[in-house]
Protein backbone atom coordinates (compact mmCIF):
# COMPACT_ATOMS: atom_id res chain seq x y z
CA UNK A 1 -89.02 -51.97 80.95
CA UNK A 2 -88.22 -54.59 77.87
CA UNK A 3 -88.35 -57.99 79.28
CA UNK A 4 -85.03 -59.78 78.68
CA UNK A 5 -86.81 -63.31 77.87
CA UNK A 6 -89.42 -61.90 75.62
CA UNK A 7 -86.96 -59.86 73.69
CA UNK A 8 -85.08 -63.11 73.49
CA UNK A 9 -87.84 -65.03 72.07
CA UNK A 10 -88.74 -62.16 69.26
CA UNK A 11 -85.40 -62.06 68.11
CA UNK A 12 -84.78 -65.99 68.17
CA UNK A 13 -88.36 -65.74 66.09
CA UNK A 14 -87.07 -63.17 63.65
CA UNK A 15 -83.98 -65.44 63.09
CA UNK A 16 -85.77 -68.60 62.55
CA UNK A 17 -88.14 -66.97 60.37
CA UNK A 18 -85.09 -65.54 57.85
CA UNK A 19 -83.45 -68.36 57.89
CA UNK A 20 -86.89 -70.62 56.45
CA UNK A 21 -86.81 -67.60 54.21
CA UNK A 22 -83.08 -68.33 52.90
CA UNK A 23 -83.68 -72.14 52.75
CA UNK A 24 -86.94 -71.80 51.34
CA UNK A 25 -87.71 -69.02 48.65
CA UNK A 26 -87.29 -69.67 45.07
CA UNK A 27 -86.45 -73.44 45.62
CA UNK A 28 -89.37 -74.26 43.10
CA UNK A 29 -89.23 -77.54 44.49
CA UNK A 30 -85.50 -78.90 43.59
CA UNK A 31 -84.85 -79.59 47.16
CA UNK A 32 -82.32 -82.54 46.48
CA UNK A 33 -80.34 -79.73 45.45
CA UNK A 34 -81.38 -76.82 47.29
CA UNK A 35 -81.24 -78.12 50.83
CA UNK A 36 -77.77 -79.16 50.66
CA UNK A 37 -76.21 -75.95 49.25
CA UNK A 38 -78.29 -73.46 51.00
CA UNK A 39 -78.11 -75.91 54.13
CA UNK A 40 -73.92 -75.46 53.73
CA UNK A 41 -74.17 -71.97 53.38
CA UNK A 42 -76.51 -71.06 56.38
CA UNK A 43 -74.32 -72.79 58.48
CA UNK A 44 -71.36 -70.78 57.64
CA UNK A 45 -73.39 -67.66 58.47
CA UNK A 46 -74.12 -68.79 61.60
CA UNK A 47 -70.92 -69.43 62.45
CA UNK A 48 -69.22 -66.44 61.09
CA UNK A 49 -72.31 -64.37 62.69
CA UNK A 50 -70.99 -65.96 66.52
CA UNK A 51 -67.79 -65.28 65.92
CA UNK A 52 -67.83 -62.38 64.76
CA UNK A 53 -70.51 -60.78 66.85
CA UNK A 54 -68.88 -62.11 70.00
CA UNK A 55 -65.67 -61.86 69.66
CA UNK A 56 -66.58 -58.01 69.39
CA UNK A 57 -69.01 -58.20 72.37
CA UNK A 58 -65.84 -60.01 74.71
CA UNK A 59 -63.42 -56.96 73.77
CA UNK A 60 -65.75 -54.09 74.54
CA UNK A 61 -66.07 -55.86 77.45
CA UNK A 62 -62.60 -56.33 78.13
CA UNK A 63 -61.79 -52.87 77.03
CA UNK A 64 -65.01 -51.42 78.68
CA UNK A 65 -65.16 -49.41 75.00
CA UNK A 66 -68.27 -49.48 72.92
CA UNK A 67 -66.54 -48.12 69.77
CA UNK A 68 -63.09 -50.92 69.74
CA UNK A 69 -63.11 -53.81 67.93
CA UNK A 70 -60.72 -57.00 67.63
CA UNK A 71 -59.41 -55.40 64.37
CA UNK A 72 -58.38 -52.45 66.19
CA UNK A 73 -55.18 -54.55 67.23
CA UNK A 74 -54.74 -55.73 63.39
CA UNK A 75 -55.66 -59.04 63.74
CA UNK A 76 -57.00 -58.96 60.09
CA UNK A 77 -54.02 -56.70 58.84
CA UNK A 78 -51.98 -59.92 59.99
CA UNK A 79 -54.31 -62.23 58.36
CA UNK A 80 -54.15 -60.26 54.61
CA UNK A 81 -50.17 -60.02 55.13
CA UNK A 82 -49.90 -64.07 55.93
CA UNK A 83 -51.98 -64.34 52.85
CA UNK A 84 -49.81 -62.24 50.80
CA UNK A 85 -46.41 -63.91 51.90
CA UNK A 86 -48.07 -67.22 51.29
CA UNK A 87 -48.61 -65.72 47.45
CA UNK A 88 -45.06 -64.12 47.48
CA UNK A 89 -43.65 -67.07 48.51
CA UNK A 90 -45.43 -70.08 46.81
CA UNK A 91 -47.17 -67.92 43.78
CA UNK A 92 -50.86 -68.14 43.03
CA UNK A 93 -51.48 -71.43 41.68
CA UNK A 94 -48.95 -72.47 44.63
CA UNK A 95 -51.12 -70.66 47.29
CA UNK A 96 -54.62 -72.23 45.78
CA UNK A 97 -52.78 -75.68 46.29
CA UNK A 98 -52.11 -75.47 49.77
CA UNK A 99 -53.64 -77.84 52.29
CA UNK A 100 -56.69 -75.78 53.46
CA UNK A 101 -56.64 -77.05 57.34
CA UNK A 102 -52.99 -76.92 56.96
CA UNK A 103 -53.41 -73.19 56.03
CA UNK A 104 -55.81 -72.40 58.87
CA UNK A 105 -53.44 -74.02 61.63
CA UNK A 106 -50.65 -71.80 60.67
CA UNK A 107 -52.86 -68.86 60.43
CA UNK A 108 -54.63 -69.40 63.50
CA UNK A 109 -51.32 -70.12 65.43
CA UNK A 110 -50.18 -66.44 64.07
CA UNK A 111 -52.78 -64.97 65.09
CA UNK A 112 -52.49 -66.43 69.09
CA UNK A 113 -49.20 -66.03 68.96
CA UNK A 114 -49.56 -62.33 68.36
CA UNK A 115 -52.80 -61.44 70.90
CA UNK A 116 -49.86 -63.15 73.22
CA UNK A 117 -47.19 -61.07 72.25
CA UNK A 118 -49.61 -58.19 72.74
CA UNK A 119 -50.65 -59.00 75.90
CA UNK A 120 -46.97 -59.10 77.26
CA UNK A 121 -47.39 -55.32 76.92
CA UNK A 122 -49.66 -55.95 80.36
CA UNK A 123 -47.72 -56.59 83.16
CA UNK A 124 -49.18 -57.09 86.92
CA UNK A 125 -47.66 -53.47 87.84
CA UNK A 126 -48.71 -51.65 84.87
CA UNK A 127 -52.37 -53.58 83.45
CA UNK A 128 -52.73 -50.12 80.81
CA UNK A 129 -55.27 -51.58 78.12
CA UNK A 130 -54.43 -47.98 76.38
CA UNK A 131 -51.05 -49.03 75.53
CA UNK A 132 -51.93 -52.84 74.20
CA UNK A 133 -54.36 -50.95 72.20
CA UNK A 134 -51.44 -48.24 71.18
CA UNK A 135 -49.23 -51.56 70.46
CA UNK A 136 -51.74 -53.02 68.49
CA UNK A 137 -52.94 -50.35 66.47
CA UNK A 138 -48.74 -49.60 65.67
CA UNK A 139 -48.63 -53.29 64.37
CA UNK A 140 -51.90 -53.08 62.39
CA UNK A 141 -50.23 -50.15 60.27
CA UNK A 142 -46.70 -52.02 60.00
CA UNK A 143 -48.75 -55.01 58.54
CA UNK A 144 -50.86 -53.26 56.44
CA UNK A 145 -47.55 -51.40 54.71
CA UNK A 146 -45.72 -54.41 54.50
CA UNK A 147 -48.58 -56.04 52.59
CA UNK A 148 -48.80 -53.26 50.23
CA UNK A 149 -45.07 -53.46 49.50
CA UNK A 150 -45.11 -56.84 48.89
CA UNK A 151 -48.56 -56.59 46.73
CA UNK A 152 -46.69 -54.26 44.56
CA UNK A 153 -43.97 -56.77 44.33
CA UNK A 154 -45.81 -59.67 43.07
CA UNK A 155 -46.84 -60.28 39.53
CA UNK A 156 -50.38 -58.86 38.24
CA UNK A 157 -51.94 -62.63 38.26
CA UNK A 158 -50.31 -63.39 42.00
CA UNK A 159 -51.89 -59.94 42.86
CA UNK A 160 -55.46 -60.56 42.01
CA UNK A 161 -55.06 -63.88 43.98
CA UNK A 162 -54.17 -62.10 47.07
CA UNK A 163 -57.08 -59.24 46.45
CA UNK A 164 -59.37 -61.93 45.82
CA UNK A 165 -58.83 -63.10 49.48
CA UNK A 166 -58.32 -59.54 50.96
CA UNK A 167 -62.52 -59.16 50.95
CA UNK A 168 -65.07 -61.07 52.64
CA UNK A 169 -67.29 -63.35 50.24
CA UNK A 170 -70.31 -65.04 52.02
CA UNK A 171 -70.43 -67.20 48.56
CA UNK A 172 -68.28 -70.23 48.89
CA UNK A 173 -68.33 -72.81 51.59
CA UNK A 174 -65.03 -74.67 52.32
CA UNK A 175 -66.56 -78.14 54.14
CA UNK A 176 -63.32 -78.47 55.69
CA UNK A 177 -63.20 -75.42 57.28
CA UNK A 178 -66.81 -74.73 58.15
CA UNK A 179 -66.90 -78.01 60.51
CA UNK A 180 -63.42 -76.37 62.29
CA UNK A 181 -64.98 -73.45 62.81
CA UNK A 182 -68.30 -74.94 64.12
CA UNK A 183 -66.58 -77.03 66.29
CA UNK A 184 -64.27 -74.30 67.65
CA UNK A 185 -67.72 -72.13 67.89
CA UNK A 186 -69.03 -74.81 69.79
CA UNK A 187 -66.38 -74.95 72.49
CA UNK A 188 -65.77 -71.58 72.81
CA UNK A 189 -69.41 -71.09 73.73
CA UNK A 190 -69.04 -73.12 76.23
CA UNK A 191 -66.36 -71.69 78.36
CA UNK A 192 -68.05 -68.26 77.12
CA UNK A 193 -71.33 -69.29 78.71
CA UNK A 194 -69.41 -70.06 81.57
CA UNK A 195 -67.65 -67.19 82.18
CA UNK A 196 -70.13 -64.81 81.63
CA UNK A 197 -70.43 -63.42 85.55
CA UNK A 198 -67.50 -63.03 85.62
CA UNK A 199 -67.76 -60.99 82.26
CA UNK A 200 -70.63 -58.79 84.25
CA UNK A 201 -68.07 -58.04 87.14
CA UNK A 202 -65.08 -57.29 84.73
CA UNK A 203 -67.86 -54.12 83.08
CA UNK A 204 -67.49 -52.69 86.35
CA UNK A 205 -63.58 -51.82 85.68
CA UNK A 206 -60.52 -53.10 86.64
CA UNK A 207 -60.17 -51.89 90.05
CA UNK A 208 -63.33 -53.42 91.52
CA UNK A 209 -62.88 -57.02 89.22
CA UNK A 210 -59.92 -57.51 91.27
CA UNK A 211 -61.57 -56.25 94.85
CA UNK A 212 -64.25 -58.51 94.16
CA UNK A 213 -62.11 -61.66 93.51
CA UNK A 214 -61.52 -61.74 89.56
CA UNK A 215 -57.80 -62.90 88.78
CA UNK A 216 -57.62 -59.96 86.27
CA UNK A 217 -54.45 -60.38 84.50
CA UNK A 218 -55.35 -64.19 83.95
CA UNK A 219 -58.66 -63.46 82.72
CA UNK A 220 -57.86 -60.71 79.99
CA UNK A 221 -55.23 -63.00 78.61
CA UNK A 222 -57.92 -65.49 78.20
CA UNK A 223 -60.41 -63.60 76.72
CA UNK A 224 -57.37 -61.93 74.17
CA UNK A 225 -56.87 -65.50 73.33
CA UNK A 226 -60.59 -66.58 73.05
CA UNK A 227 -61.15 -63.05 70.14
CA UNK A 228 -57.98 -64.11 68.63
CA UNK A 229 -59.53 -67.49 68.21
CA UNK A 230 -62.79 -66.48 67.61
CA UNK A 231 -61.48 -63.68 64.55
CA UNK A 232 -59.15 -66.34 63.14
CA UNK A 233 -62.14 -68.90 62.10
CA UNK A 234 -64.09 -65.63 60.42
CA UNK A 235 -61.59 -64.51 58.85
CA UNK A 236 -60.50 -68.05 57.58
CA UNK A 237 -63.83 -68.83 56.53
CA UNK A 238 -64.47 -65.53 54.56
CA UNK A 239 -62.05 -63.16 54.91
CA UNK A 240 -61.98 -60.24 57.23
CA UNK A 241 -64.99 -58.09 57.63
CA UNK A 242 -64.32 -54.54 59.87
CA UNK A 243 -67.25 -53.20 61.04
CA UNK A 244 -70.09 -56.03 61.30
CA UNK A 245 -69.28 -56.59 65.33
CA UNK A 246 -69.32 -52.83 66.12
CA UNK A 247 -72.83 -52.80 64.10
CA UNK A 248 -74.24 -55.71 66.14
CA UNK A 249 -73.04 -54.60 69.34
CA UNK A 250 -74.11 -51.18 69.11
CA UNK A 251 -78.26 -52.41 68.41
CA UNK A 252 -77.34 -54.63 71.31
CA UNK A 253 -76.60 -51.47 73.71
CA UNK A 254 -79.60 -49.54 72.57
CA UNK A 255 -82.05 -53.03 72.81
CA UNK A 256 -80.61 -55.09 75.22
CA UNK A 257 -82.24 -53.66 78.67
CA UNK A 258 -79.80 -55.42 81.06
CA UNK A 259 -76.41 -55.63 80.85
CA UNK A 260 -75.86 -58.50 82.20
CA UNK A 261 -74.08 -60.67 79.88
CA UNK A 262 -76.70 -64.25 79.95
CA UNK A 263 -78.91 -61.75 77.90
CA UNK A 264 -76.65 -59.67 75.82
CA UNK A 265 -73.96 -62.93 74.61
CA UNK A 266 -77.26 -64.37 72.92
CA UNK A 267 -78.71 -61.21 71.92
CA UNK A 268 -75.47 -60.55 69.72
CA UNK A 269 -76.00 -63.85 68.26
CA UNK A 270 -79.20 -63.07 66.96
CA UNK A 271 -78.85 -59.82 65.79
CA UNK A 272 -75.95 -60.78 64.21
CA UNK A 273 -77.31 -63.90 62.36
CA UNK A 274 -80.33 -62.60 61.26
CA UNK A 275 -78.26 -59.41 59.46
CA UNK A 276 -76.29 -61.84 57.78
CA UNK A 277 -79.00 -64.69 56.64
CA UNK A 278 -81.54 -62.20 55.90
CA UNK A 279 -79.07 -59.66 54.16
CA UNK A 280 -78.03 -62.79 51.85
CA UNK A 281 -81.40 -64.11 51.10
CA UNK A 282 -81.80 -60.49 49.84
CA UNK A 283 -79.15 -59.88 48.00
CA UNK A 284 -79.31 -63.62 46.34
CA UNK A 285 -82.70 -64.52 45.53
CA UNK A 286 -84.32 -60.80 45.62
CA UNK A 287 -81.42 -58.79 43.90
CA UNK A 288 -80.27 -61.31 42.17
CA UNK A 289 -76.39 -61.34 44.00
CA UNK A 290 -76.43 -57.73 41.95
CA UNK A 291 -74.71 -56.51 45.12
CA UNK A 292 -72.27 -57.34 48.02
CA UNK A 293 -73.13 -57.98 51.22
CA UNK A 294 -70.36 -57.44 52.94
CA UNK A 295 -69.71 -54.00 51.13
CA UNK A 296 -73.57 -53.12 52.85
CA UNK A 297 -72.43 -53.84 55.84
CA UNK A 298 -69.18 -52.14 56.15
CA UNK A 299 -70.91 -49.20 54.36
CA UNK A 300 -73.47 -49.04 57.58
CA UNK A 301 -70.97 -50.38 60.20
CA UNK A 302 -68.68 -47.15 59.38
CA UNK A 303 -71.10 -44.77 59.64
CA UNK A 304 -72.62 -46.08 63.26
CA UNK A 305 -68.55 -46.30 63.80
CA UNK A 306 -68.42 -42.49 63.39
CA UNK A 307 -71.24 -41.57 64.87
CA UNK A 308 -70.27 -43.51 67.96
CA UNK A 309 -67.13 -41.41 67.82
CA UNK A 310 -68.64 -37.95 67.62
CA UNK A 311 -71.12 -39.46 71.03
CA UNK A 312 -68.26 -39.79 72.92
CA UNK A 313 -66.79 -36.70 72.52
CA UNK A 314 -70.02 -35.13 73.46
CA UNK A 315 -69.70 -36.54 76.71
């Protein structure tokens, strides 16, 4: 049996080793300029590669489902639709103008105010994940129409503004943001860290979490809020991205040979970091940025999404 420490220790390896890669290749020696820029943007990968990664890992746990995802509840559809009213209501060059931290409050705010609303589907009597999920899903679809209706009622320029932010770009690096979302990566980590026992018990289903002590209703809420949370700074930072936490999560079931969550929480991490800085050191100083990224990764994460799908109905 895989050791849990040594597996650790290759993967933190393979990580540090892509990210010298990133920092390093083709700097030819400008590193006044090069350290700086690439230092900005490996930073932001990190960060979106926690959040991301994690916030996945906590709702599969919470939902004791390999193949759900925080987007499954339309977290993102709510993100593109705020984006789009923001464009409807202030126009483009109105939108670009707005106070960036400003912008992610009010988003971020949604966005808990919504995994709350969802979660008052749960009451103590009736705790049926299935029907927050139902709920969810529902409101994903009623966002995403209402941001097409309002796309196709907004002027050609206004509508390439709000395309431009409907995709995930790993490209640009908003200072402002990026030390938010570090610092709410930081603190969520913590209480993560923390929790993460009672994360192990909770995998055991609902029935025996609450025989063996775990406030259940309490704790979902809290996790709900922490993916909200956690999905809000990725998606603020670069935009929503589907299918890179169900990608991650599913090499950390087949690797990860516990499941106890001290090993798999920084086994997602990794994973999940080292796709992202190694995929972008490709793609920008092997391929010369003659691809996307993100469009890779979606491409992949849908096809382990439906194979996933067509394993469980073997079983």
């Amino acid at each position: 049996m895989r050791k849990p420490t040594s597996l650790l220790i290759l993967l933190g390896f393979i990580l540090t080793t892509s990210a010298l890669f990133f920092m390093t290749f083709n700097a030819n020696g400008n590193w006044d300029f090069v350290l700086p820029f690439r230092g900005k943007k490996l930073l932001l990968l990190l960060t979106i590669a926690y959040t991301i990664g994690v916030s996945t890992l906590l709702f599969q746990t919470l939902t004791n489902n390999p193949i759900l995802t925080p987007s499954i509840l339309g977290f993102d559809s709510l993100y593109l639709l705020t984006q789009t009213v923001l464009i409807f209501i202030f126009g483009g060059i109105g939108f670009t103008q707005l106070d960036i931290a400003n912008k992610f409050v009010f988003e971020s705010i949604l966005m808990l105010c919504g995994s709350l609303l969802l979660f008052k589907t749960l009451t103590k009597e009736n705790a049926d994940l299935a029907r927050m999920i139902l709920v969810g899903v529902v409101f994903g679809v009623l966002f995403r129409s209402l941001n097409n209706l309002l796309q196709r009622m907004i002027d050609p320029e206004e509508f390439a503004v709000a395309q431009g932010s409907s995709f995930a770009s790993f490209n640009s690096v908003n200072p402002t943001l990026l030390w938010i979302g570090i610092t709410i990566a930081v603190l969520s980590s913590l209480w993560i860290w923390q929790q993460r026992h009672k994360l192990d018990v909770l995998l055991l289903g609902r029935d025996r979490a609450i025989n063996l002590g775990i406030n259940y209703h309490t704790f979902s809420r809290q996790l709900l809020i922490c993916c909200a949370l956690l999905v809000s700074v990725s998606t603020a930072l670069v935009g929503p991205i589907l299918f890179l936490g169900l990608l991650v999560c599913a090499l950390v079931n087949a690797l990860s040979p516990v499941i106890a969550h001290s090993v798999r929480i920084p086994m997602t991490f990794f994973i999940s970091a080292t796709t992202l800085v190694l995929g972008q050191a490709v793609f920008e100083q092997l391929l010369g940025m003659q691809g996307v990224l993100s469009v890779v990764i979606e491409f992949f994460g849908g096809i382990v999404f439906i194979y996933l799908i067509l394993k469980q109905q073997k079983k």
